[in-house]
Protein backbone atom coordinates (compact mmCIF):
# COMPACT_ATOMS: atom_id res chain seq x y z
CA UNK A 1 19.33 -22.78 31.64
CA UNK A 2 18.66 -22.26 27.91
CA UNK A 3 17.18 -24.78 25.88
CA UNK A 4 20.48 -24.97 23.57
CA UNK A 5 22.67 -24.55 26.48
CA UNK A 6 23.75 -28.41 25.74
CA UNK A 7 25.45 -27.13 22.22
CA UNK A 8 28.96 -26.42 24.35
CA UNK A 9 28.91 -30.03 25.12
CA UNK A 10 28.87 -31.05 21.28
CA UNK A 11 32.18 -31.57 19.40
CA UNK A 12 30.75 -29.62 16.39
CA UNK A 13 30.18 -26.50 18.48
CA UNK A 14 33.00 -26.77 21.14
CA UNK A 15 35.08 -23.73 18.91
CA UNK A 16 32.29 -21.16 19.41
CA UNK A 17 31.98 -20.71 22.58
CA UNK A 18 29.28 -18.10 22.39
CA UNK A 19 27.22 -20.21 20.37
CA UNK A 20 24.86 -21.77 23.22
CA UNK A 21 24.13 -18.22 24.15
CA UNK A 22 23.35 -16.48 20.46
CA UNK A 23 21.14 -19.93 19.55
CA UNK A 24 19.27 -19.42 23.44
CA UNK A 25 18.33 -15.52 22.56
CA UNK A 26 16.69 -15.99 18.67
CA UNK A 27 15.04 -19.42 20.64
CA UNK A 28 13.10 -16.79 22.56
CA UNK A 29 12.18 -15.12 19.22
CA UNK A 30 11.84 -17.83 16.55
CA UNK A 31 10.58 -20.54 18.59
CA UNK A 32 8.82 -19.41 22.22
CA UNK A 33 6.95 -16.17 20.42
CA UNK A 34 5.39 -19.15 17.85
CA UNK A 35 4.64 -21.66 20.94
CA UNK A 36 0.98 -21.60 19.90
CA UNK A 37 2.01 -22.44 15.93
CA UNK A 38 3.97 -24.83 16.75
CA UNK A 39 1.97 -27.24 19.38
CA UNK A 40 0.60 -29.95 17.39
CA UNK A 41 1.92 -29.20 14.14
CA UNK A 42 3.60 -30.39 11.31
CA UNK A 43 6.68 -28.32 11.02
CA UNK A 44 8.50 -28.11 7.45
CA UNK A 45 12.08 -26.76 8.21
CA UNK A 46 14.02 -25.48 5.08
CA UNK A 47 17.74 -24.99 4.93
CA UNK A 48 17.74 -27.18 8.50
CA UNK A 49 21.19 -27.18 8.78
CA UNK A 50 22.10 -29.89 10.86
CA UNK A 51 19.12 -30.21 12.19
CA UNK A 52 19.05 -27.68 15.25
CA UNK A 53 15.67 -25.68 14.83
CA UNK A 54 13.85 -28.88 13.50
CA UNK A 55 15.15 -30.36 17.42
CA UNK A 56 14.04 -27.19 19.05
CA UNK A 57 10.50 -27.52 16.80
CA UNK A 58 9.77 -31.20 18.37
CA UNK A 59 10.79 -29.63 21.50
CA UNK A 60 8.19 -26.62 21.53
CA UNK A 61 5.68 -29.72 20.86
CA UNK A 62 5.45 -30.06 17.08
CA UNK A 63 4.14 -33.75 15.90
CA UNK A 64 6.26 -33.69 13.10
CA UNK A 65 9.06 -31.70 11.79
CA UNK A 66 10.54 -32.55 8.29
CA UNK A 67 14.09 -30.33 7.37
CA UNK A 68 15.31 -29.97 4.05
CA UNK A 69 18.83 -29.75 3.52
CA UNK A 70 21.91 -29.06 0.72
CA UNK A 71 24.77 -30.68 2.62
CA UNK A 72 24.46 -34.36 3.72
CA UNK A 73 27.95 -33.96 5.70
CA UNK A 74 26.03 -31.09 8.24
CA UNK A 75 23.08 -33.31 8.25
CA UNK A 76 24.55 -36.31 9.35
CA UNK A 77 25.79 -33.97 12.70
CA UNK A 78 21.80 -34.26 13.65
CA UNK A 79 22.81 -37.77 14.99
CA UNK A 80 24.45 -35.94 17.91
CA UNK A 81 21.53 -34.33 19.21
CA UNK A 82 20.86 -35.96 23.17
CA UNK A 83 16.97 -36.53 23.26
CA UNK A 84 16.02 -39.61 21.17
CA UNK A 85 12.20 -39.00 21.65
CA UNK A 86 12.89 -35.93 19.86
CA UNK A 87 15.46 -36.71 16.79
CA UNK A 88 12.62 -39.65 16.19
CA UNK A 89 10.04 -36.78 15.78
CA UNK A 90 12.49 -35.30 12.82
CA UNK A 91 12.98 -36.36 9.54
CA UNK A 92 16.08 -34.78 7.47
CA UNK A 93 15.98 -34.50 3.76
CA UNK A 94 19.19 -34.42 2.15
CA UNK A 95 18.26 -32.53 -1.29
CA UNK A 96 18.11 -29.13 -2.92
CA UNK A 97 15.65 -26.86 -1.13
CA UNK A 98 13.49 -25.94 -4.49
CA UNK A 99 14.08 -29.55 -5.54
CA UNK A 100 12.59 -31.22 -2.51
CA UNK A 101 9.74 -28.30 -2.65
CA UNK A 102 8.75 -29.96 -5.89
CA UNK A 103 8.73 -33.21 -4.40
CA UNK A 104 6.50 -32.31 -1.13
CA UNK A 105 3.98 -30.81 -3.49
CA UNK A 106 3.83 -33.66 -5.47
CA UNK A 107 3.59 -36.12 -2.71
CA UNK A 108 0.45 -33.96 -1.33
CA UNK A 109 2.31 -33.00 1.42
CA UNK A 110 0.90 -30.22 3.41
CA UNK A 111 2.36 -27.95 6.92
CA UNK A 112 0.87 -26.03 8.84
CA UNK A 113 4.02 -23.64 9.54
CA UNK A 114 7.13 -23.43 7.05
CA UNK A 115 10.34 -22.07 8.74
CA UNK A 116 13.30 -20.26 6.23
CA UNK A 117 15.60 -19.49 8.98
CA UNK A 118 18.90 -18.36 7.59
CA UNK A 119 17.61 -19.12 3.95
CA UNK A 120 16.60 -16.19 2.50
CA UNK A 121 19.10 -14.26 1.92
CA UNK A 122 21.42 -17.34 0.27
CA UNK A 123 19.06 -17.47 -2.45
CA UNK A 124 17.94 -15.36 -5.85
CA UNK A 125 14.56 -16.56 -6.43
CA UNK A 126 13.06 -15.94 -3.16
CA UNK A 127 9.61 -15.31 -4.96
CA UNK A 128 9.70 -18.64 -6.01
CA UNK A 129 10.35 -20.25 -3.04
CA UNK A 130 7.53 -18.14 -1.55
CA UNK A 131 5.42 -19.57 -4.38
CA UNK A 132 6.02 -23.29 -3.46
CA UNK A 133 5.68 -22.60 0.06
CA UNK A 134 1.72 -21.86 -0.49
CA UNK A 135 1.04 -24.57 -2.44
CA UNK A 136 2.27 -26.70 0.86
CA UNK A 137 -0.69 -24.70 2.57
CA UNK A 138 0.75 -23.38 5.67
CA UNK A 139 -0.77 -21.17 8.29
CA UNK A 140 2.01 -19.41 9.23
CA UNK A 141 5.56 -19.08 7.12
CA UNK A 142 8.36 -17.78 9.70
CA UNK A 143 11.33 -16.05 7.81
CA UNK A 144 14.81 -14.98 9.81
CA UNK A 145 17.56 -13.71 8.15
CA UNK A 146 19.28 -10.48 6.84
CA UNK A 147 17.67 -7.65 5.22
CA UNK A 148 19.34 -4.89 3.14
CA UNK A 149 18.77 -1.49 4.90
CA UNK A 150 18.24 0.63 1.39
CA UNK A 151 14.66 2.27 1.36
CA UNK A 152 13.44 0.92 -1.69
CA UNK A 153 12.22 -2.41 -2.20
CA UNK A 154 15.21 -3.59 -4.18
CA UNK A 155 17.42 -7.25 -4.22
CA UNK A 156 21.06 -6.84 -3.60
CA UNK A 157 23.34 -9.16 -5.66
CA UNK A 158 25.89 -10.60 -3.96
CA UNK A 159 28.40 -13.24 -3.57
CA UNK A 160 30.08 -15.76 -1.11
CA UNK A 161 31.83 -18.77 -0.51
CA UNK A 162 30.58 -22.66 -1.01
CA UNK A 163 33.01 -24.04 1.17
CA UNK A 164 31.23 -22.35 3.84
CA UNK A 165 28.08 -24.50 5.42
CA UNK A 166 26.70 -21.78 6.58
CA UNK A 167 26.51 -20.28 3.03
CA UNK A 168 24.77 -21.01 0.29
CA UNK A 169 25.70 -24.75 -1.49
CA UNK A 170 27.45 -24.65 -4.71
CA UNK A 171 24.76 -23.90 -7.87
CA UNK A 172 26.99 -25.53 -10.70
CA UNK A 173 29.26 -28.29 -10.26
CA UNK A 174 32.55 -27.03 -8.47
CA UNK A 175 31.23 -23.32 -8.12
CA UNK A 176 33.76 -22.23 -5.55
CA UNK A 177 31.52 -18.52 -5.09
CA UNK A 178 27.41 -19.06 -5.06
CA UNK A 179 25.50 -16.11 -6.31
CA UNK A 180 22.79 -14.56 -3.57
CA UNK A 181 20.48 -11.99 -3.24
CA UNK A 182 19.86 -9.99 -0.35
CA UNK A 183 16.04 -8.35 -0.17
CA UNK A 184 15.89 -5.21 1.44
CA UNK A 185 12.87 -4.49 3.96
CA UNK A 186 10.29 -2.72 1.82
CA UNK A 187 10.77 -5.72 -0.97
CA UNK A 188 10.22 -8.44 1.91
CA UNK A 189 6.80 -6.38 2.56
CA UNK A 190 6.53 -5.81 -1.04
CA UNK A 191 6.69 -9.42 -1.95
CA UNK A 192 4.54 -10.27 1.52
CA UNK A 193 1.59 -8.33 -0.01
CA UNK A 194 1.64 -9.24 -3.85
CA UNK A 195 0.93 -12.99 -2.39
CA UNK A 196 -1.53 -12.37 -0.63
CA UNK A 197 0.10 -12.80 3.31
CA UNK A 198 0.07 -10.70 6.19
CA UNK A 199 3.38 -9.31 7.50
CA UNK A 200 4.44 -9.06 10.78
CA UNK A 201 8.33 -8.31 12.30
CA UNK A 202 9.27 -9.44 15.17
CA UNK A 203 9.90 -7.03 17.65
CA UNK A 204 13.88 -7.47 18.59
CA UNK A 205 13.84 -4.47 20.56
CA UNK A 206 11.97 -5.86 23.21
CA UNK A 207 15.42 -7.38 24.16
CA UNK A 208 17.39 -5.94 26.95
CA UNK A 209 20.59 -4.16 25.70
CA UNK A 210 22.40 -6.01 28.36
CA UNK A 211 21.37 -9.54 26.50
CA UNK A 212 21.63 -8.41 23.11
CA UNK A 213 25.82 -10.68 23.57
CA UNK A 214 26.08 -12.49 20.23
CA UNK A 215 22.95 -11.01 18.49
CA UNK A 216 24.36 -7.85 17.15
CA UNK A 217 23.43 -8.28 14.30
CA UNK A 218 19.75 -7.73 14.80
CA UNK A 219 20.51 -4.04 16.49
CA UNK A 220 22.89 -2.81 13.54
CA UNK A 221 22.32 0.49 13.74
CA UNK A 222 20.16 2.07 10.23
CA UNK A 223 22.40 2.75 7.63
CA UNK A 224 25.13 0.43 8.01
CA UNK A 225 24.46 -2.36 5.23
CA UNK A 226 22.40 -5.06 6.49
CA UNK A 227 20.70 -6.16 9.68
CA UNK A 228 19.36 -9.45 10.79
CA UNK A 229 15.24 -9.31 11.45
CA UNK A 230 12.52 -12.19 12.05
CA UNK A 231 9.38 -11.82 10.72
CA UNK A 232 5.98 -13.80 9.83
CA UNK A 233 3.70 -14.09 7.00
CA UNK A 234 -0.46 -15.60 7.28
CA UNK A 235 -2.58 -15.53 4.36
CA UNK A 236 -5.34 -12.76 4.73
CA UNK A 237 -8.69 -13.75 5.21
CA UNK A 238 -11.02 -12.29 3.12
């Protein structure tokens, strides 16, 4: 049994039925690998969706988890999570992820680990976010999401749709296509090591090809456009 096995009983995922089994594979990676992060800690969850990785985060032991989220219609789907104990451990933000940034840092709110899963890439001014992230004081920042496969540390522009909650929310009022920008490998690293943090990818190979059902997108071969990677940044110690 996997630990999000219980999304196939959910009305909200009962239309993707590999969805249990894609969440129950990056658990392993994004939340089990960071066990020793996590117990204890106060867990700052941006983009959170409806609230799935904040539930996992209480799960794995974290005293508190706060997620920050766009879309108050796919936060209100956090209701429908089974374990009480653990939704009363979470707090959902409904706001704008730079705009509720502003207002953690001004409150004197501190974390000790920042999660940007599925973020990163639905943004253009991912130094920025990196930027606020510090001044929240975190030991570890843990970053999944897709990464261009060019060579060169570059940003590729992009755009998708608003409707989508997956995607990024609209930027001006009734923006039916959201501007993004996808980093490619060497500029995650680049921008890793301008502010001062320590790198580290997670190491997806480790995973058996006969489990790698519902996470291709973390085994794209090189070459072909983007692929899917986890990775975390620590400040250096000097």
């Amino acid at each position: 049994m996997g630990f999000f096995d219980s999304l196939q009983r959910m009305r909200i995922y009962q239309d993707r039925p590999h969805a249990g089994t894609r969440m129950n594979r990056r658990h392993a990676f994004l939340i089990t690998d960071f066990v020793k992060d996590i117990t204890g800690a106060r867990v700052l969850d941006l983009g959170a969706h409806d609230g799935r990785w904040a539930y996992a985060f209480a799960a794995a032991g974290a005293a508190q988890v706060v997620g920050i989220e766009a879309r108050a219609d796919v936060v209100a789907g956090f209701a429908a999570y089974p374990d009480a104990e653990l939704r009363e451990r979470v707090s959902l933000r409904v706001d704008d992820v730079f705009d509720g940034l502003e207002k953690a840092i001004a409150a004197g709110e501190t974390y000790d680990l920042v999660a940007v899963f599925g973020l990163f890439y639905h943004i253009t001014d991912q130094v920025r976010l990196l930027r606020l992230i510090r001044k929240l004081a975190p030991k570890v920042i843990l970053i999944d999401g897709e990464f261009s496969q060019r060579p060169k540390p570059i940003f590729v522009l992009d755009t998708e749709r608003t409707d989508n909650p997956v995607n990024a929310p609209a930027q001006v009022a009734g923006q039916d296509m959201a501007l993004v920008a996808i980093p490619s490998f060497a500029a995650m690293e680049l921008m890793a090591d301008a502010l001062d943090y320590d790198l580290i990818w997670s190491d997806w190979t480790r995973l058996p090809v006969d489990e790698r059902r519902g996470v291709q997108d973390y085994f794209r071969p090189q070459g072909q456009g983007k692929r899917r990677a986890t990775c975390a940044l620590r400040p250096r110690t000097r």
